[in-house]
N, C-alpha and C. Protein backbone atom coordinates (compact mmCIF):
# COMPACT_ATOMS: atom_id res chain seq x y z
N UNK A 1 27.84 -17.20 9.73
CA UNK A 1 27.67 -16.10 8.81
C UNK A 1 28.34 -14.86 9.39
N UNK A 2 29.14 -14.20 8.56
CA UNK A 2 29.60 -13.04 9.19
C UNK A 2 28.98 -11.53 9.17
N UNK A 3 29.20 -11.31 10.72
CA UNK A 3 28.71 -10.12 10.81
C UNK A 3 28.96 -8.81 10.15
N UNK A 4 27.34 -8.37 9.48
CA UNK A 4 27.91 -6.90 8.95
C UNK A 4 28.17 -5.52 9.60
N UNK A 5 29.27 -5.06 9.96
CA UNK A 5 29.34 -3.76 10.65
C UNK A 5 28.19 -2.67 10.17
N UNK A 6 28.46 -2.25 9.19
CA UNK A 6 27.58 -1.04 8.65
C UNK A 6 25.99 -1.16 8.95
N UNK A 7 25.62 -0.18 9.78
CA UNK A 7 24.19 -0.42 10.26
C UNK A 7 23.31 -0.11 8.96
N UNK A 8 22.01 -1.14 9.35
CA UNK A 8 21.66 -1.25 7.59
C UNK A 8 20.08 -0.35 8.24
N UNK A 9 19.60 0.66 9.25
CA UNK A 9 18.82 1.28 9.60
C UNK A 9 19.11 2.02 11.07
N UNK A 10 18.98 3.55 10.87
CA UNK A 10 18.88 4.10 12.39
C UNK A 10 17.65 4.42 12.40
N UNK A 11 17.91 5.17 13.67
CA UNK A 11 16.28 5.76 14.41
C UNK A 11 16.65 7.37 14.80
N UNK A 12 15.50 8.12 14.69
CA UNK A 12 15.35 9.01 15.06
C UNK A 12 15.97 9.19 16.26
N UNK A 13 15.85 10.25 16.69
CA UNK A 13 15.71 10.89 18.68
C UNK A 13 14.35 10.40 18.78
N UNK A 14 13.43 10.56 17.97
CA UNK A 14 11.85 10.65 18.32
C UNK A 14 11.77 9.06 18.36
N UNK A 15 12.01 8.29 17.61
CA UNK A 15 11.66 6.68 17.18
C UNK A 15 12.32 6.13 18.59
N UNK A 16 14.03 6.79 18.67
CA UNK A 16 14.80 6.34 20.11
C UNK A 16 13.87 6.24 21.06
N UNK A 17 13.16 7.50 21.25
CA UNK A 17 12.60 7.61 22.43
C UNK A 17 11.20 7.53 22.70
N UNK A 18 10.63 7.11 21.88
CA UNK A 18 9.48 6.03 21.95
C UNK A 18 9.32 4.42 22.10
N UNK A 19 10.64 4.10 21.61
CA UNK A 19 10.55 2.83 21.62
C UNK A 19 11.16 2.74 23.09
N UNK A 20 11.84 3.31 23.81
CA UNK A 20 12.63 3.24 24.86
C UNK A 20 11.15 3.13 25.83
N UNK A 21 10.09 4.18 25.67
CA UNK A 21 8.98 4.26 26.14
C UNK A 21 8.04 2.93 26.42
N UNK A 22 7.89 2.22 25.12
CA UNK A 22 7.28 0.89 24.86
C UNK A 22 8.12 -0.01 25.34
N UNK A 23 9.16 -0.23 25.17
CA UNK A 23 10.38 -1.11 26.07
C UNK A 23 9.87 -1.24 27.51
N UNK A 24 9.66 -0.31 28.00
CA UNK A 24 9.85 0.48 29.65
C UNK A 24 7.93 -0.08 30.22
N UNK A 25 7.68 -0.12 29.79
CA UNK A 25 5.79 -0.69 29.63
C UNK A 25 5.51 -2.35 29.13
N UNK A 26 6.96 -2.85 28.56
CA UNK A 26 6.60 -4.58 28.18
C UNK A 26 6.63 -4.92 30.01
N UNK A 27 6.10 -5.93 29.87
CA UNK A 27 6.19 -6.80 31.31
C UNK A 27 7.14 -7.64 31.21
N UNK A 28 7.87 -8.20 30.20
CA UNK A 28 9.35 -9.00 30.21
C UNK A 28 9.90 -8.22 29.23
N UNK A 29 10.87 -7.47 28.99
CA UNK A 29 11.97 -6.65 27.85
C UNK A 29 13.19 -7.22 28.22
N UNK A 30 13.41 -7.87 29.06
CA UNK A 30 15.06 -8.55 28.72
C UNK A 30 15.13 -9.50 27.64
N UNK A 31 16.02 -9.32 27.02
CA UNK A 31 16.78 -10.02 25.93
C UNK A 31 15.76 -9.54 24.49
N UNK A 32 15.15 -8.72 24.78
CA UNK A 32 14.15 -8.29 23.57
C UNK A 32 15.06 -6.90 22.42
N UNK A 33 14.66 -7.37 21.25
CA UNK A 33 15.68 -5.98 20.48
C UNK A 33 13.94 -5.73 19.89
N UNK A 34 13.89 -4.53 19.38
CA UNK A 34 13.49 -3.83 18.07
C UNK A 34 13.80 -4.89 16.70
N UNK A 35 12.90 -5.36 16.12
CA UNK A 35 12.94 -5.87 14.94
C UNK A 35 12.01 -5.07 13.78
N UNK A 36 12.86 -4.89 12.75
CA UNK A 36 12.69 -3.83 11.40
C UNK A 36 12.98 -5.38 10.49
N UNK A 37 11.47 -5.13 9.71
CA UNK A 37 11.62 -6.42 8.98
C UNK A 37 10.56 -6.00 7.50
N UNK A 38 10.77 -6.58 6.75
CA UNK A 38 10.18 -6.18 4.57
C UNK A 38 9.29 -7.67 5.41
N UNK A 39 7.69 -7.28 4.13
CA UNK A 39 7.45 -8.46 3.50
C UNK A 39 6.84 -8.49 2.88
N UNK A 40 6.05 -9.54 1.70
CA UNK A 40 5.03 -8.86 0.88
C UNK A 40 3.95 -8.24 1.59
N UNK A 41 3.75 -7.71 1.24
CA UNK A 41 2.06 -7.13 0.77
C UNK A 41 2.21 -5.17 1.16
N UNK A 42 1.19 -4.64 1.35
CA UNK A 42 0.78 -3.25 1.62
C UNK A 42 0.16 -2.93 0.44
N UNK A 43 0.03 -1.56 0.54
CA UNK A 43 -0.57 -1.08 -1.05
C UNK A 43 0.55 -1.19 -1.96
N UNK A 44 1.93 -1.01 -1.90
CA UNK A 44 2.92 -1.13 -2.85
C UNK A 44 3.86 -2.21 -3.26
N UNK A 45 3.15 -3.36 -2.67
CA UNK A 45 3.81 -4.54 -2.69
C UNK A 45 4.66 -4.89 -1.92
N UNK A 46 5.31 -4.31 -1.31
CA UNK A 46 6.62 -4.82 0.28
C UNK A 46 5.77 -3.62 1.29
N UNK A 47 5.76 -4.26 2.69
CA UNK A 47 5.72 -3.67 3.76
C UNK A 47 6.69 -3.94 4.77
N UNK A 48 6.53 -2.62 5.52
CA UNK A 48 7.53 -2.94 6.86
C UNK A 48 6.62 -3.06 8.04
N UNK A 49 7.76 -3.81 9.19
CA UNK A 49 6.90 -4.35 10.15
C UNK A 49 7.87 -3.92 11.41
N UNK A 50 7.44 -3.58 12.40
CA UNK A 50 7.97 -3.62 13.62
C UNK A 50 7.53 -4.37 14.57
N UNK A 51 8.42 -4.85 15.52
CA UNK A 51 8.25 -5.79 16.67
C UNK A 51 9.05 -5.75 17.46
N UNK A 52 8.84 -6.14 18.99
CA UNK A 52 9.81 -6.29 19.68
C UNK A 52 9.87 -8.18 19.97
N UNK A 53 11.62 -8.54 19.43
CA UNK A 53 11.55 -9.62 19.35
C UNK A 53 13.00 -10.17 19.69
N UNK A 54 13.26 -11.21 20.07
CA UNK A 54 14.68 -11.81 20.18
C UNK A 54 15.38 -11.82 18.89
N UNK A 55 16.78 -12.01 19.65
CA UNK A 55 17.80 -12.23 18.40
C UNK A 55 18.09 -13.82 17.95
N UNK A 56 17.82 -13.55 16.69
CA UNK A 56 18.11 -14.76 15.59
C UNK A 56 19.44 -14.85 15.31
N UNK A 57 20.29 -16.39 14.79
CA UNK A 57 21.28 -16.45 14.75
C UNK A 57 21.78 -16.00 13.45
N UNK A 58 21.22 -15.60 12.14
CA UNK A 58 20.94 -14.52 11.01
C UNK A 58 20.95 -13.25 10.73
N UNK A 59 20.68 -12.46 12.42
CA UNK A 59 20.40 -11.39 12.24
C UNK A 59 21.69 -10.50 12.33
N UNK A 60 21.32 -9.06 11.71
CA UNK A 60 22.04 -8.40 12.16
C UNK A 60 21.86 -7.39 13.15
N UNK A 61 22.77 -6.52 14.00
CA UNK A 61 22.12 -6.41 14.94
C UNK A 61 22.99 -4.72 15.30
N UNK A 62 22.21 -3.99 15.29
CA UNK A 62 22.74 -2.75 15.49
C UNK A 62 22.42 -1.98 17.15
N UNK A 63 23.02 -0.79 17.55
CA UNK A 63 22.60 0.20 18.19
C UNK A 63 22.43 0.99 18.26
N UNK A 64 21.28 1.48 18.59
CA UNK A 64 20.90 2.77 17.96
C UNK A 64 20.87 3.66 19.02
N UNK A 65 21.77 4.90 19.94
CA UNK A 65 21.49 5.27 21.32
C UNK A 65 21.02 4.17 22.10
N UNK A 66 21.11 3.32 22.38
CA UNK A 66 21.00 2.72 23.56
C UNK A 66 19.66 1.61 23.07
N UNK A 67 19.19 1.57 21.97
CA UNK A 67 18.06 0.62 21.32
C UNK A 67 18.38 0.07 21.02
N UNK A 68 18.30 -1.57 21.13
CA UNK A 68 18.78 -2.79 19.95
C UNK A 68 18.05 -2.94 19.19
N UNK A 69 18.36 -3.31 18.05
CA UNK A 69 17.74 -3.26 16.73
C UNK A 69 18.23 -4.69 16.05
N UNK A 70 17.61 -5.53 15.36
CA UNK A 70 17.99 -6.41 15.06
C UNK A 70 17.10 -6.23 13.47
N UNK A 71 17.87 -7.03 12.47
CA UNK A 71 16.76 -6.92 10.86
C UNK A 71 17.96 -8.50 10.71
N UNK A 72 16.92 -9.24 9.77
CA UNK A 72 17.21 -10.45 9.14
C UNK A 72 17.91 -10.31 8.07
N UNK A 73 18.42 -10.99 7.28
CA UNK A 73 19.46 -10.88 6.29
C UNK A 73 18.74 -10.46 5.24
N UNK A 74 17.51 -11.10 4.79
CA UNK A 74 16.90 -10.99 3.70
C UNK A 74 16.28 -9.71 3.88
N UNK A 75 15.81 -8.92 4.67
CA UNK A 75 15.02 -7.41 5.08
C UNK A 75 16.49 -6.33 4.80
N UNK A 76 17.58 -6.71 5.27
CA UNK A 76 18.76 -5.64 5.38
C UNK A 76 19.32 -5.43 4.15
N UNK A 77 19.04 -6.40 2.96
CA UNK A 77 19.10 -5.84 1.62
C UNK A 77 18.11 -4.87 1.28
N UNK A 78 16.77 -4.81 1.28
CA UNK A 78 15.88 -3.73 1.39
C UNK A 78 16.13 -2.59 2.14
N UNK A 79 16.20 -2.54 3.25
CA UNK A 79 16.29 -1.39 4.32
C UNK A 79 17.75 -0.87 4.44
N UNK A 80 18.69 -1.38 3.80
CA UNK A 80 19.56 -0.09 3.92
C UNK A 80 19.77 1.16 4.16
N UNK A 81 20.44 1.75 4.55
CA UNK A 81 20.31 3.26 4.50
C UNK A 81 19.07 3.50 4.81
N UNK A 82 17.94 3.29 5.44
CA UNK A 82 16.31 3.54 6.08
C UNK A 82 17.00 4.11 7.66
N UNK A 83 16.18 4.62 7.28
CA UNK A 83 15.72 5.72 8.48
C UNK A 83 14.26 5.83 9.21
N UNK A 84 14.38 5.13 10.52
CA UNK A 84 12.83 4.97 11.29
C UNK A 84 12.36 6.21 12.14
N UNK A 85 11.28 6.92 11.51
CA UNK A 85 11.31 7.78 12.43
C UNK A 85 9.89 7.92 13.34
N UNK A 86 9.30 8.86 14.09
CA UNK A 86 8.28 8.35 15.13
C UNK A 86 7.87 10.21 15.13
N UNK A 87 6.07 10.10 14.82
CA UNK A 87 5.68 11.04 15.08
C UNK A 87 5.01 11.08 15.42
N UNK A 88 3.96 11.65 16.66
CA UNK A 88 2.89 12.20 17.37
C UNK A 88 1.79 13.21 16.64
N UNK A 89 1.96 13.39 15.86
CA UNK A 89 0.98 14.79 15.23
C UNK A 89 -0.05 14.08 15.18
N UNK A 90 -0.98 15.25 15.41
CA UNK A 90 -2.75 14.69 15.74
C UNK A 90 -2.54 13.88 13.60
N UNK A 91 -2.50 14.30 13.09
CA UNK A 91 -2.80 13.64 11.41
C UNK A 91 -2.26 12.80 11.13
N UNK A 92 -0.94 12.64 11.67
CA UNK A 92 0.39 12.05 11.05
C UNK A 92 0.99 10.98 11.88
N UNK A 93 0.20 9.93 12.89
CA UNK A 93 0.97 9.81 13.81
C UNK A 93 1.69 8.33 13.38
N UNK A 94 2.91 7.80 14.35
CA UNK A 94 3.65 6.50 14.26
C UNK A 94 4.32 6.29 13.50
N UNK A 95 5.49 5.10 13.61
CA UNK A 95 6.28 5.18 12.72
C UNK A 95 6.45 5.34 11.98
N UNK A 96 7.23 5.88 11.03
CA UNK A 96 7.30 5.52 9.12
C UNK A 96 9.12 5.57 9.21
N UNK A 97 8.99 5.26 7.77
CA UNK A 97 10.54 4.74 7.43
C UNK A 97 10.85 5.09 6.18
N UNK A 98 11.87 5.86 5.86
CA UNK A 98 12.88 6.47 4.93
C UNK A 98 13.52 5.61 4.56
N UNK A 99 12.94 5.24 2.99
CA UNK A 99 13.72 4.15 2.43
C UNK A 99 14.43 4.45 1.10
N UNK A 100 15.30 4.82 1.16
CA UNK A 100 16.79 5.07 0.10
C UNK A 100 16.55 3.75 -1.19
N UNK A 101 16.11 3.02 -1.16
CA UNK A 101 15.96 2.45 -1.80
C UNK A 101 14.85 1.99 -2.94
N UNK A 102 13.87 2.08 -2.10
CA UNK A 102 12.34 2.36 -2.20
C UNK A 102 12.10 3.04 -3.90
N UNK A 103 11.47 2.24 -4.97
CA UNK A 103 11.60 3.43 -6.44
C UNK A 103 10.27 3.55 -5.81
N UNK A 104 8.93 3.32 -5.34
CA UNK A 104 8.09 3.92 -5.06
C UNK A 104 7.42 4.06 -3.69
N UNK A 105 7.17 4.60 -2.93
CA UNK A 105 6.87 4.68 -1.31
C UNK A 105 5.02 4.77 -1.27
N UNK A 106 4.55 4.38 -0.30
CA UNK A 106 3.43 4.45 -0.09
C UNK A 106 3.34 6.07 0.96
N UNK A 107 2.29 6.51 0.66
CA UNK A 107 2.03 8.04 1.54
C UNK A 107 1.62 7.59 2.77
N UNK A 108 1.49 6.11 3.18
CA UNK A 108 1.61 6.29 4.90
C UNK A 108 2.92 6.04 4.95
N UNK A 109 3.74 5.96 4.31
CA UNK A 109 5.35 5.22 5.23
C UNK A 109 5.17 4.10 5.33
N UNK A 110 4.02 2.93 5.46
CA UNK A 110 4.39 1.62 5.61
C UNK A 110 4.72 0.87 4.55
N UNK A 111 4.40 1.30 3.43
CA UNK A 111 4.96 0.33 2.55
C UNK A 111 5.09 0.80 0.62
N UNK A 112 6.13 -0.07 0.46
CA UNK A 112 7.39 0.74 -0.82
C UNK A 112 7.32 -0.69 -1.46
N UNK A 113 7.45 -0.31 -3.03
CA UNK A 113 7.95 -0.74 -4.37
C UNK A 113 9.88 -0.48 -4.44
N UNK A 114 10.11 -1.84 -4.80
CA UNK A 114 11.08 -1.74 -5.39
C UNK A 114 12.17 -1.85 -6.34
C-alpha cells in the first residue's frame, strides 16, 4: 500500500511535549510511536483514542518535532487535518483534538459526529 505523504494529524508544542514526557517514563519506548485512532462509541458516536503502540504494516506514519505518530488507514480518513492538543488547566485538563471534519464535536474533545 502506498505511502501517504500529507500528515493526516499534528500536535501541539504542548501535546509534543507531553507525550515526549510519557515516552521518557515507559519502561520499554523503543520502537513505540503515538497512535491517534476513531472508533465507535462516545457521546457522539466516533471517539478518539490514544496509545502508545508499534507500527502496523497499514499505517501511516508521521513526525511531529521529534514524536512518531502513527494512525491506521481507516482513522486517517476521519482525522485529517486534526490537530492534538494537551492541556494542564486545573478544569480543562488532557488531550483533545481539533477535528476539521467533525459536523458535530463533543465538549470534552473526545468524541465527534460525522
Amino acid at each position: 500500500m502506498e505511502q501517504q505523504t500529507q500528515d493526516c494529524v499534528t500536535l501541539t508544542p504542548e501535546a509534543v511535549a507531553e507525550v515526549q514526557r510519557m515516552i521518557a517514563a515507559e519502561a520499554k519506548p523503543e520502537g513505540k510511536a503515538l497512535r491517534v485512532y476513531v472508533e465507535q462509541g462516545g457521546c457522539s458516536g466516533m471517539q478518539y483514542g490514544l496509545v502508545f503502540d508499534e507500527k502496523r504494516d497499514d499505517d501511516r506514519e508521521m513526525d511531529c518535532a521529534g514524536v512518531p505518530v502513527v494512525v491506521d488507514a481507516i482513522s486517517a480518513d476521519f482525522l485529517r487535518g486534526s490537530v492534538v492538543n494537551f492541556s494542564d488547566d486545573l478544569n480543562d485538563s488532557g488531550f483533545k483534538i481539533t477535528n476539521p471534519n467533525a459536523k458535530v464535536s463533543c465538549g470534552c474533545g473526545k468524541s465527534f459526529e460525522v
